[in-house]
N, C-alpha and C. Protein backbone atom coordinates (compact mmCIF):
# COMPACT_ATOMS: atom_id res chain seq x y z
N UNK A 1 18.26 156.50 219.84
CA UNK A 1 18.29 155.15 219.31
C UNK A 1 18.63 155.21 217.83
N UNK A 2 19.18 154.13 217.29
CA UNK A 2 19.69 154.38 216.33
C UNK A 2 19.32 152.91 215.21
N UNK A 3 18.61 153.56 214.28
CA UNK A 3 17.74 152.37 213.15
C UNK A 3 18.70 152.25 212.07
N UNK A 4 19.13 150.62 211.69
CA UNK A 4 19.45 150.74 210.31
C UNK A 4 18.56 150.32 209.33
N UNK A 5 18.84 150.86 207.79
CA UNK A 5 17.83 150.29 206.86
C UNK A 5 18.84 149.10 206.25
N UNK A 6 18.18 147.84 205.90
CA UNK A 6 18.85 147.49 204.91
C UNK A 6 18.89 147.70 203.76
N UNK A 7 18.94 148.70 202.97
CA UNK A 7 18.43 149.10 201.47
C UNK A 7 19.17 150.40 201.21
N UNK A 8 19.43 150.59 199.81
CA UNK A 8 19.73 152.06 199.36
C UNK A 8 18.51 152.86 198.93
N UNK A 9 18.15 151.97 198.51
CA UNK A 9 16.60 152.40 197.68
C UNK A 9 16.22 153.57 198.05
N UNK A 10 15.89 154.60 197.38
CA UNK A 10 15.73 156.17 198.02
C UNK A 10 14.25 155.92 198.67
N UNK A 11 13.33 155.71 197.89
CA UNK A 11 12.20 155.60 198.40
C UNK A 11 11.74 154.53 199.96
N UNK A 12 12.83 153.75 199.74
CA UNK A 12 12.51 153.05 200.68
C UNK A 12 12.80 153.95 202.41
N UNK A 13 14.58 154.25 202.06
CA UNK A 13 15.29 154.86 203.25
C UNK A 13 14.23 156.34 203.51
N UNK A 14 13.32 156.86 202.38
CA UNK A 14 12.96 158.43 203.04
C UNK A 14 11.66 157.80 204.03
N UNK A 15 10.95 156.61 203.51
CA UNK A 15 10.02 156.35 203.91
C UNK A 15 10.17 155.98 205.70
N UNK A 16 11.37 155.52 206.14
CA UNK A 16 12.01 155.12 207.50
C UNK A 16 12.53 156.05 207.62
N UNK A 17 13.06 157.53 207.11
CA UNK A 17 13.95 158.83 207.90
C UNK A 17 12.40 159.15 208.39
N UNK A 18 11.43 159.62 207.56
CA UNK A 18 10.77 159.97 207.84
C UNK A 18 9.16 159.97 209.21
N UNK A 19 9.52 158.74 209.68
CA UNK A 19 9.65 157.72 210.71
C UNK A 19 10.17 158.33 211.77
N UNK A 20 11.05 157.65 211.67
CA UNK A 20 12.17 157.42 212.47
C UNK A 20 12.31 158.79 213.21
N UNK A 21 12.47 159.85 212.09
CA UNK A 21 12.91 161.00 212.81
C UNK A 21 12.01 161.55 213.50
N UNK A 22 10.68 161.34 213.22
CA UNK A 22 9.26 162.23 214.56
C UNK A 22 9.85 161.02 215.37
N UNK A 23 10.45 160.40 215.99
CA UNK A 23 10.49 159.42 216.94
C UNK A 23 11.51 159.50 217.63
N UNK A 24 12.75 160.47 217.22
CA UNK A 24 13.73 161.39 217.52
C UNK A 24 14.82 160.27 217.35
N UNK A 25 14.65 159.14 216.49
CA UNK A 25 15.75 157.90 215.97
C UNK A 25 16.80 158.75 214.39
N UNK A 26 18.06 157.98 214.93
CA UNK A 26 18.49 158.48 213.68
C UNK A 26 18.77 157.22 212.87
N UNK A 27 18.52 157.79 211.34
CA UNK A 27 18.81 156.36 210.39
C UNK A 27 19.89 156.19 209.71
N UNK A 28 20.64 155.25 209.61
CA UNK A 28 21.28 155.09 208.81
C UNK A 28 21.58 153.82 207.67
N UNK A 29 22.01 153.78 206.83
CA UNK A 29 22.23 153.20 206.00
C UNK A 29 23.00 151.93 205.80
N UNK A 30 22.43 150.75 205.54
CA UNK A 30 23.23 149.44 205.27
C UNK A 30 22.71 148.19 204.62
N UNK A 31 22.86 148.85 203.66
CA UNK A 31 22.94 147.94 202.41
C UNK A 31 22.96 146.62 202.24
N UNK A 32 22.14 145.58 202.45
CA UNK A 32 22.29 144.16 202.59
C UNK A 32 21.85 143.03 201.48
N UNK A 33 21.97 142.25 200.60
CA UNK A 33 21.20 141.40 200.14
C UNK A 33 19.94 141.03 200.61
N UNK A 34 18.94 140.74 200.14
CA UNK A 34 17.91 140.40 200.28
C UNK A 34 17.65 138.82 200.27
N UNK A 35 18.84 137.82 199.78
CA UNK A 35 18.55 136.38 200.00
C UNK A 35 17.58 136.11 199.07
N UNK A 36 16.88 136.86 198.26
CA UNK A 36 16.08 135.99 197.12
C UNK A 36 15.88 136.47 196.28
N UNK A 37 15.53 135.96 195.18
CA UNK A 37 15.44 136.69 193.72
C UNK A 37 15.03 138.36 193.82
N UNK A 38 15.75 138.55 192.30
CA UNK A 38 15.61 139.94 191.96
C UNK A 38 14.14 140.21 192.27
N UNK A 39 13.46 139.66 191.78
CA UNK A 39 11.98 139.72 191.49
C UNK A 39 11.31 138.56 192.65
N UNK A 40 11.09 139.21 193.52
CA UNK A 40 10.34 138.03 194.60
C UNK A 40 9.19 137.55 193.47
N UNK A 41 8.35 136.89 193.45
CA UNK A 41 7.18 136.49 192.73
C UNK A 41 6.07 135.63 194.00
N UNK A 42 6.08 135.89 195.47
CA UNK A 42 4.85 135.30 196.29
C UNK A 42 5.45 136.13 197.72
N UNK A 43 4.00 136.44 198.41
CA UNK A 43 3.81 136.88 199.15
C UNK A 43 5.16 136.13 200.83
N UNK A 44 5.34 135.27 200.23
CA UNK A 44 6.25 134.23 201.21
C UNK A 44 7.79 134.61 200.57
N UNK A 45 7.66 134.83 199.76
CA UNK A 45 9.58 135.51 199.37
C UNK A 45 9.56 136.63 199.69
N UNK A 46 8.57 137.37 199.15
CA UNK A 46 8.73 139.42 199.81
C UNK A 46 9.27 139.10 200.80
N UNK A 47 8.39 138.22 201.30
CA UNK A 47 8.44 138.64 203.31
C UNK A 47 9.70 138.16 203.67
N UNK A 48 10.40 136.98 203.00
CA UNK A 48 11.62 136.45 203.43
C UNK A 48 12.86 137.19 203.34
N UNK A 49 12.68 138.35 202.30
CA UNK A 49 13.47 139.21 201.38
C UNK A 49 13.47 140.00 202.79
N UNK A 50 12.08 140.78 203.33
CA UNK A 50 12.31 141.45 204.21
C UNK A 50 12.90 141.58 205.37
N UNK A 51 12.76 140.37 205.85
CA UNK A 51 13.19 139.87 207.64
C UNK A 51 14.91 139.56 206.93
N UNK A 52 15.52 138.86 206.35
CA UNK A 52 16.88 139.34 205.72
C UNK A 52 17.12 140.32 205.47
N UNK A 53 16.86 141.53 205.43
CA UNK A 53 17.69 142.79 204.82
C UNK A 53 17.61 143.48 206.19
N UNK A 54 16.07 142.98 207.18
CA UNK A 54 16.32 143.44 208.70
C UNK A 54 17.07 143.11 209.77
N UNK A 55 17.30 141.22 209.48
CA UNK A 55 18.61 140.70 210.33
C UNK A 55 19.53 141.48 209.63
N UNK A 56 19.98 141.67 208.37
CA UNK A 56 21.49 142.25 207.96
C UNK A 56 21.80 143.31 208.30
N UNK A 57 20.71 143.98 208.23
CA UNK A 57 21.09 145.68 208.87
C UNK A 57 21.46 145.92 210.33
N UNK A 58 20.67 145.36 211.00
CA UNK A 58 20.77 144.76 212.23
C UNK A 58 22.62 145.08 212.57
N UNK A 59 23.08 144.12 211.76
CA UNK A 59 24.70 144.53 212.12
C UNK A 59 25.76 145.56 212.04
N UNK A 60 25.06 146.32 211.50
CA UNK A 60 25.53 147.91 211.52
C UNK A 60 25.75 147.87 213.11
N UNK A 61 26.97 148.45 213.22
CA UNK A 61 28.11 148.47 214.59
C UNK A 61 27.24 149.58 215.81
N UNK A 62 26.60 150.65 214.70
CA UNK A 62 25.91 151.54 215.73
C UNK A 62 24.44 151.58 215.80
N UNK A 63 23.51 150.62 215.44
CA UNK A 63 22.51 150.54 215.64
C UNK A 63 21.99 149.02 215.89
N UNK A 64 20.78 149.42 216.92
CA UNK A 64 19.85 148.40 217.92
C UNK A 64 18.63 148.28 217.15
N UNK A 65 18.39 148.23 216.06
CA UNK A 65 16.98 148.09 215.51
C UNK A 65 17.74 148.09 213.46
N UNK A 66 16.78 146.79 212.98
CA UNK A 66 16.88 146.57 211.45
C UNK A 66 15.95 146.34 210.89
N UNK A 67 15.75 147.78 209.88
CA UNK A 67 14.28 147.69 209.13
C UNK A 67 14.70 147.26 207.89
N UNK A 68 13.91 145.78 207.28
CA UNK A 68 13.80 145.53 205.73
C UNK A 68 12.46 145.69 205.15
N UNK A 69 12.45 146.47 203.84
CA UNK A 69 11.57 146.54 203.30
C UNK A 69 11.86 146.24 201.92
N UNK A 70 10.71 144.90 201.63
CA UNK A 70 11.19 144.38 200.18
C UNK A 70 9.83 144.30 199.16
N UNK A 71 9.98 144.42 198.57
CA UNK A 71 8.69 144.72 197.28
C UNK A 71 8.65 143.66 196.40
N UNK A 72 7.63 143.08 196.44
CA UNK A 72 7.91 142.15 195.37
C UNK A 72 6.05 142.16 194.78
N UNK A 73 5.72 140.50 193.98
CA UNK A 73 4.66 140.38 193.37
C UNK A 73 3.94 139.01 193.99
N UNK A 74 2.62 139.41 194.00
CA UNK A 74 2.14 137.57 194.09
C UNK A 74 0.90 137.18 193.03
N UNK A 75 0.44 136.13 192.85
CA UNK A 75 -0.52 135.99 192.06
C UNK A 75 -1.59 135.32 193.22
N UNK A 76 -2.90 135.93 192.66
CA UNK A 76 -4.16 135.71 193.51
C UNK A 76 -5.27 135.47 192.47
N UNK A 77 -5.59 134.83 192.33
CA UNK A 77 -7.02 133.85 191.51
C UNK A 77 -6.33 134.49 190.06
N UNK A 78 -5.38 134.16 189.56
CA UNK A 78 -4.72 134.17 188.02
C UNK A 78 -4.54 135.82 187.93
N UNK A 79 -4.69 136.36 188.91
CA UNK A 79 -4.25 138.15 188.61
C UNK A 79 -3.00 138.45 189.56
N UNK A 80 -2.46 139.19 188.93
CA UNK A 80 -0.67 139.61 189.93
C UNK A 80 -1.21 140.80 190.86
N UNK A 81 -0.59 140.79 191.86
CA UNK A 81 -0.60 142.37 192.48
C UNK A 81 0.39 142.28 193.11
N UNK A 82 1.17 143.76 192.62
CA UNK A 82 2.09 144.54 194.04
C UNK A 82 1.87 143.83 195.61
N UNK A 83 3.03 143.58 196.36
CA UNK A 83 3.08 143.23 197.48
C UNK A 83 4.04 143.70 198.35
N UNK A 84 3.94 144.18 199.90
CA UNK A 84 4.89 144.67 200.23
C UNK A 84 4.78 144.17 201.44
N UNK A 85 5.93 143.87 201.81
CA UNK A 85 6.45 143.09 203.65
C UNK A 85 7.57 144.14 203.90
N UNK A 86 7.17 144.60 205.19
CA UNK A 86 8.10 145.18 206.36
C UNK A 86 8.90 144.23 207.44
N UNK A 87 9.62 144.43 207.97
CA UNK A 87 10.53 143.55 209.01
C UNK A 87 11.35 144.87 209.87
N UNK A 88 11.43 144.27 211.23
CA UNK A 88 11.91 144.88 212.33
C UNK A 88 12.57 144.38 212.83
N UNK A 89 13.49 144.45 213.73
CA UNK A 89 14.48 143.50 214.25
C UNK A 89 14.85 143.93 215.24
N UNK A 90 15.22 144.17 216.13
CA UNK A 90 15.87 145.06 217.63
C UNK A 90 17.06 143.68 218.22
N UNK A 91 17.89 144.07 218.60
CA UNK A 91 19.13 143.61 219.53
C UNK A 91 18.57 142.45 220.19
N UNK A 92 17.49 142.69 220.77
CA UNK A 92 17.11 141.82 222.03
C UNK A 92 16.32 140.14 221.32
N UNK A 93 16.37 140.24 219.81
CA UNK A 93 15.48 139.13 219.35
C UNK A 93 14.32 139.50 219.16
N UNK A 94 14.04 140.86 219.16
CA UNK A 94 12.00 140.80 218.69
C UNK A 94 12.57 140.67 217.29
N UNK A 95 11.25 139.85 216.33
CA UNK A 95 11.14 140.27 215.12
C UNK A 95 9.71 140.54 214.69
N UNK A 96 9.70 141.91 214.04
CA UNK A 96 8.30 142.30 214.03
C UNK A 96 7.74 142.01 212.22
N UNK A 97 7.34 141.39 211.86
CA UNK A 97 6.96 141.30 210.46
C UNK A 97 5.49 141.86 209.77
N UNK A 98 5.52 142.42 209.11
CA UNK A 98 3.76 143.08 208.96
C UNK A 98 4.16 143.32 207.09
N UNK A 99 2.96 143.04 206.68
CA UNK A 99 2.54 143.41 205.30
C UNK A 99 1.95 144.93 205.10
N UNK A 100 2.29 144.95 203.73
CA UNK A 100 1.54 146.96 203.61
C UNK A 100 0.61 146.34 202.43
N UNK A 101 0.26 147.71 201.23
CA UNK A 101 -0.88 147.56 200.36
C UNK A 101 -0.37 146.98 199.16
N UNK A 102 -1.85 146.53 198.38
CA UNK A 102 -1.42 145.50 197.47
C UNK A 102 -2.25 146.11 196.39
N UNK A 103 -1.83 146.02 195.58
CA UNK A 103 -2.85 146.46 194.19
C UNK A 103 -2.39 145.61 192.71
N UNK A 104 -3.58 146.51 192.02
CA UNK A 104 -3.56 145.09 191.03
C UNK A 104 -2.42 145.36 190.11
N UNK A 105 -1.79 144.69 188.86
CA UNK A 105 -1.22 145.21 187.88
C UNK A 105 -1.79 144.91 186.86
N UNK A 106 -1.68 145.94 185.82
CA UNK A 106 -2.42 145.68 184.64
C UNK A 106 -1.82 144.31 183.70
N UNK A 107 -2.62 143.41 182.74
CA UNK A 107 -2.04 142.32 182.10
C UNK A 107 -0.67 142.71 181.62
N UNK A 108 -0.58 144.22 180.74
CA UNK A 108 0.57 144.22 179.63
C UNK A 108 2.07 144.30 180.79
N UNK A 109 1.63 144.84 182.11
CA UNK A 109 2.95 144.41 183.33
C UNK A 109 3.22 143.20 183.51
N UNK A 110 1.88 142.60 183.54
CA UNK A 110 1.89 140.90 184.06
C UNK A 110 2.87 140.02 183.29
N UNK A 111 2.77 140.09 181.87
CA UNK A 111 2.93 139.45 180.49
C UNK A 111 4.79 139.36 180.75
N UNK A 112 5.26 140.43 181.30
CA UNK A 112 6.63 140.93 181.40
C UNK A 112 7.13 140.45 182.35
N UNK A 113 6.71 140.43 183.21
CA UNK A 113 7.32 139.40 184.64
C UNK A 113 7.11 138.17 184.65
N UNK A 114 5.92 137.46 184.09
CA UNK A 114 6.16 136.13 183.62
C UNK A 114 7.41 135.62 182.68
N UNK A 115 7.55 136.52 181.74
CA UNK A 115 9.00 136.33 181.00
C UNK A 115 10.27 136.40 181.73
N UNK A 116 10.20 136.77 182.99
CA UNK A 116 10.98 137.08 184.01
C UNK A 116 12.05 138.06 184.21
N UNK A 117 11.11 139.43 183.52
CA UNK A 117 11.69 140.67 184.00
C UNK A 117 11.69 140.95 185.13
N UNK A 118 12.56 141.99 185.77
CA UNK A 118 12.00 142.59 187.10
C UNK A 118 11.14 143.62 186.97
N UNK A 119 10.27 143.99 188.14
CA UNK A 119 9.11 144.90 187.74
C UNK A 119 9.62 146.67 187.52
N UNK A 120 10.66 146.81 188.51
CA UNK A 120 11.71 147.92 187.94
C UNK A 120 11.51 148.06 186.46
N UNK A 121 11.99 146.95 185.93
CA UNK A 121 12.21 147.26 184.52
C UNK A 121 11.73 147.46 183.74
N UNK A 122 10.38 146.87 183.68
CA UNK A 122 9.19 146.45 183.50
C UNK A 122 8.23 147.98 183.27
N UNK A 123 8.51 148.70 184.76
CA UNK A 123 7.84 149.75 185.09
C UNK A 123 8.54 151.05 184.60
N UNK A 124 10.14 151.04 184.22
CA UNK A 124 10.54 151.91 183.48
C UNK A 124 10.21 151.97 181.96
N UNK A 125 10.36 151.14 181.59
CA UNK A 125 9.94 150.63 180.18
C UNK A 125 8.17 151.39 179.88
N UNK A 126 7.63 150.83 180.34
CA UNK A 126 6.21 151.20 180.35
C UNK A 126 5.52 152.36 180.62
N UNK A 127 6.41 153.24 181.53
CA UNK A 127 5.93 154.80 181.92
C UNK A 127 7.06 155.66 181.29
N UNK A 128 8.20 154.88 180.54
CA UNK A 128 8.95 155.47 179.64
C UNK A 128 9.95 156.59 180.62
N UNK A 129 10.28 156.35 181.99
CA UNK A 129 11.05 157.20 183.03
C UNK A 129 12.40 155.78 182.91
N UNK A 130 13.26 156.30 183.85
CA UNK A 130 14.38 155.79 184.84
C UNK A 130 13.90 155.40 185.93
N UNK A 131 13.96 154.57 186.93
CA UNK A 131 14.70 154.58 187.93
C UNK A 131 12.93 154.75 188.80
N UNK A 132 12.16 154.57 188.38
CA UNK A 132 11.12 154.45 188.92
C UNK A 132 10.81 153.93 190.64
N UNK A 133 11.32 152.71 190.93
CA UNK A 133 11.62 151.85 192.12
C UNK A 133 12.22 153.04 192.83
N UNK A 134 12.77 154.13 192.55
CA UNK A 134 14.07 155.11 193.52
C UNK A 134 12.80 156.09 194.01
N UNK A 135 11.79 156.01 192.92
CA UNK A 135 10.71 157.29 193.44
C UNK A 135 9.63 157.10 193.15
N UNK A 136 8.66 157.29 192.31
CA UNK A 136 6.79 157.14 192.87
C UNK A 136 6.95 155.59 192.73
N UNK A 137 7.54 154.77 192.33
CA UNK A 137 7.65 153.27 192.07
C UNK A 137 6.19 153.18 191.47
N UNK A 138 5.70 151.85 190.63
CA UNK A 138 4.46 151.28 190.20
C UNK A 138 3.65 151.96 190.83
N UNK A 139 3.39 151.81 192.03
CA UNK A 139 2.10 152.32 192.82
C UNK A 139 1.65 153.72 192.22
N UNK A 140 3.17 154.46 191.97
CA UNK A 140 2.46 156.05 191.93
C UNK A 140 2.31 156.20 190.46
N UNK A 141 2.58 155.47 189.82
CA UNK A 141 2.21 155.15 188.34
C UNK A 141 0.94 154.94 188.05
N UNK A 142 0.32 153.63 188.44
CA UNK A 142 -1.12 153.49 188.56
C UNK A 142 -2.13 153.83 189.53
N UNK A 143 -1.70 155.01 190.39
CA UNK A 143 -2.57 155.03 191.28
C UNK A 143 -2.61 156.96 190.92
N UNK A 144 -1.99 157.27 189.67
CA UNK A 144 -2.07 158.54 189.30
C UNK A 144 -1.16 159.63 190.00
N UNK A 145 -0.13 158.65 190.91
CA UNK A 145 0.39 160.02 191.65
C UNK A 145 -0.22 160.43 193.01
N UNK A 146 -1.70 159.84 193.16
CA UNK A 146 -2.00 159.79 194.55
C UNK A 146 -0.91 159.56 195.86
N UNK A 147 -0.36 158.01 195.44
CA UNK A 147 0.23 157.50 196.53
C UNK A 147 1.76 157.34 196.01
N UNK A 148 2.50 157.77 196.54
CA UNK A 148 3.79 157.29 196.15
C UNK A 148 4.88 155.79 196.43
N UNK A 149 5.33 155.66 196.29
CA UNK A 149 6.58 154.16 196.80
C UNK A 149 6.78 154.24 197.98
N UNK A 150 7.33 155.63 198.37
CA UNK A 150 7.69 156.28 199.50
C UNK A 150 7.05 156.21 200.95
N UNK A 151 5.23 156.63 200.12
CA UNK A 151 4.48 156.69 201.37
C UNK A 151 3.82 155.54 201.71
N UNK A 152 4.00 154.83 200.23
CA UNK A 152 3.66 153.09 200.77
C UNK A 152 4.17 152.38 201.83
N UNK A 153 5.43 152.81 201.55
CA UNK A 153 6.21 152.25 202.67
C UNK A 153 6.00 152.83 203.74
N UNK A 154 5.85 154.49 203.96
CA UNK A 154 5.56 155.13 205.13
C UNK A 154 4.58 154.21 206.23
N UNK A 155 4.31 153.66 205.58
CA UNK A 155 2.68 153.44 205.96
C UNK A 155 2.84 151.70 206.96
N UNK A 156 3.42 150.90 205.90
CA UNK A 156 4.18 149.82 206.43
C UNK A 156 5.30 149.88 207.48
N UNK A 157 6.08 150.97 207.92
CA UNK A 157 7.14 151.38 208.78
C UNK A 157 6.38 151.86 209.94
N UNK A 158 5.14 152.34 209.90
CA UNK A 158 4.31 153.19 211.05
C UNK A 158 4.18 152.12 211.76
N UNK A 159 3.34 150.61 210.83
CA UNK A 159 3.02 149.44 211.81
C UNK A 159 4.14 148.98 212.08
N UNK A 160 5.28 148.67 211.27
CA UNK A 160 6.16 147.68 212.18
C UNK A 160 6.37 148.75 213.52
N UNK A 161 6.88 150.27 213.41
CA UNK A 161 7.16 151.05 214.66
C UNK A 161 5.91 151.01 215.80
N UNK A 162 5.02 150.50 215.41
CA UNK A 162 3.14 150.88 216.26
C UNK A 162 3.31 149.31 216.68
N UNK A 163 4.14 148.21 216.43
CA UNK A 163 3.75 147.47 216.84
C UNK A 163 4.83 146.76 217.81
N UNK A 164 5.79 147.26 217.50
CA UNK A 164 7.52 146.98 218.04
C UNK A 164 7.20 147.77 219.53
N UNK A 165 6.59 149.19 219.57
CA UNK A 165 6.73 149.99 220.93
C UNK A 165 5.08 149.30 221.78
N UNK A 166 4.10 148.60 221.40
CA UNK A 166 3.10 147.84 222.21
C UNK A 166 3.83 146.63 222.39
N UNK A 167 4.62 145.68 221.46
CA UNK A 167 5.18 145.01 222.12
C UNK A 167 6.20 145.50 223.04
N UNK A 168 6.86 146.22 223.31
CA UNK A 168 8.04 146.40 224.42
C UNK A 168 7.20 146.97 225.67
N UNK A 169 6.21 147.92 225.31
CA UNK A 169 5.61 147.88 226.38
C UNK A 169 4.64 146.76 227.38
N UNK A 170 3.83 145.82 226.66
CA UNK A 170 3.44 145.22 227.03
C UNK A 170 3.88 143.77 227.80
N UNK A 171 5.20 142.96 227.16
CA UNK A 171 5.66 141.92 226.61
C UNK A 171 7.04 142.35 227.26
């Protein structure tokens, strides 16, 4: 079977090879718009960002299944946190949508995306790297390196895949 991602994003695509491949799927690559701002800013755009980059991938000529994974921010009682929505898509019309982990951001991040940076930028600037979003992204910034971008997503790709194969079996 054959999965596309919609994304280049390194962290995103290792987080679905890595998937994919104990599942004996191969992945490939297709690059789609996301349909909404650079910077999602609510838990209802991530997710919209996501299920678009999973219909788009979707159309890759050689694959039956489209994973989007989009990152964005929401605000919860006047504090921001990291947010992440997964999306699934298969040929037949399932669409599987599931949220991953959320954590807080510190004010001097907050202050910067209200001005309406993206958090990319935001997060290069501040840990003084490149390209952050491509590898430990925010998470592995403030979470010390524990958790990476990568395995965030790992983690979000397990449920959409844990929940796509109970639905086909069951449904």
């Amino acid at each position: 079977m054959n999965v596309a991602v919609g994304s280049k994003n390194r962290a995103k695509l290792l987080a679905v090879e890595r998937i994919a491949s104990d599942m004996g799927m191969n992945v490939f690559v297709h690059p789609v718009p996301s349909g909404v701002s650079p910077q999602p800013l609510s838990d209802n755009e991530t997710k919209e960002g996501a299920l678009n980059r999973a219909r788009g991938a979707l159309q890759h000529p050689k694959c039956s299944i489209g994973i989007g994974l989009e990152g964005g921010v929401d605000k919860l009682e006047n504090q921001w946190f990291v947010c992440n929505w997964g999306a699934l898509v298969d040929a037949g019309g399932i669409e599987i949508v599931s949220s991953g982990a959320r954590f807080l951001l510190p004010k001097a991040v907050c202050c910067e995306l209200v001005k309406g940076k993206e958090l990319s930028t935001v997060m290069d600037e501040f840990a003084g790297k490149k390209n952050i979003g491509q590898s430990e992204g925010a998470v592995g910034i403030f979470t010390n390196g524990l958790v990476t971008r990568s395995e965030m997503y790992e983690h979000l790709v397990k449920i959409l895949f844990g929940q796509y194969l109970f639905y086909k079996k069951r449904f």
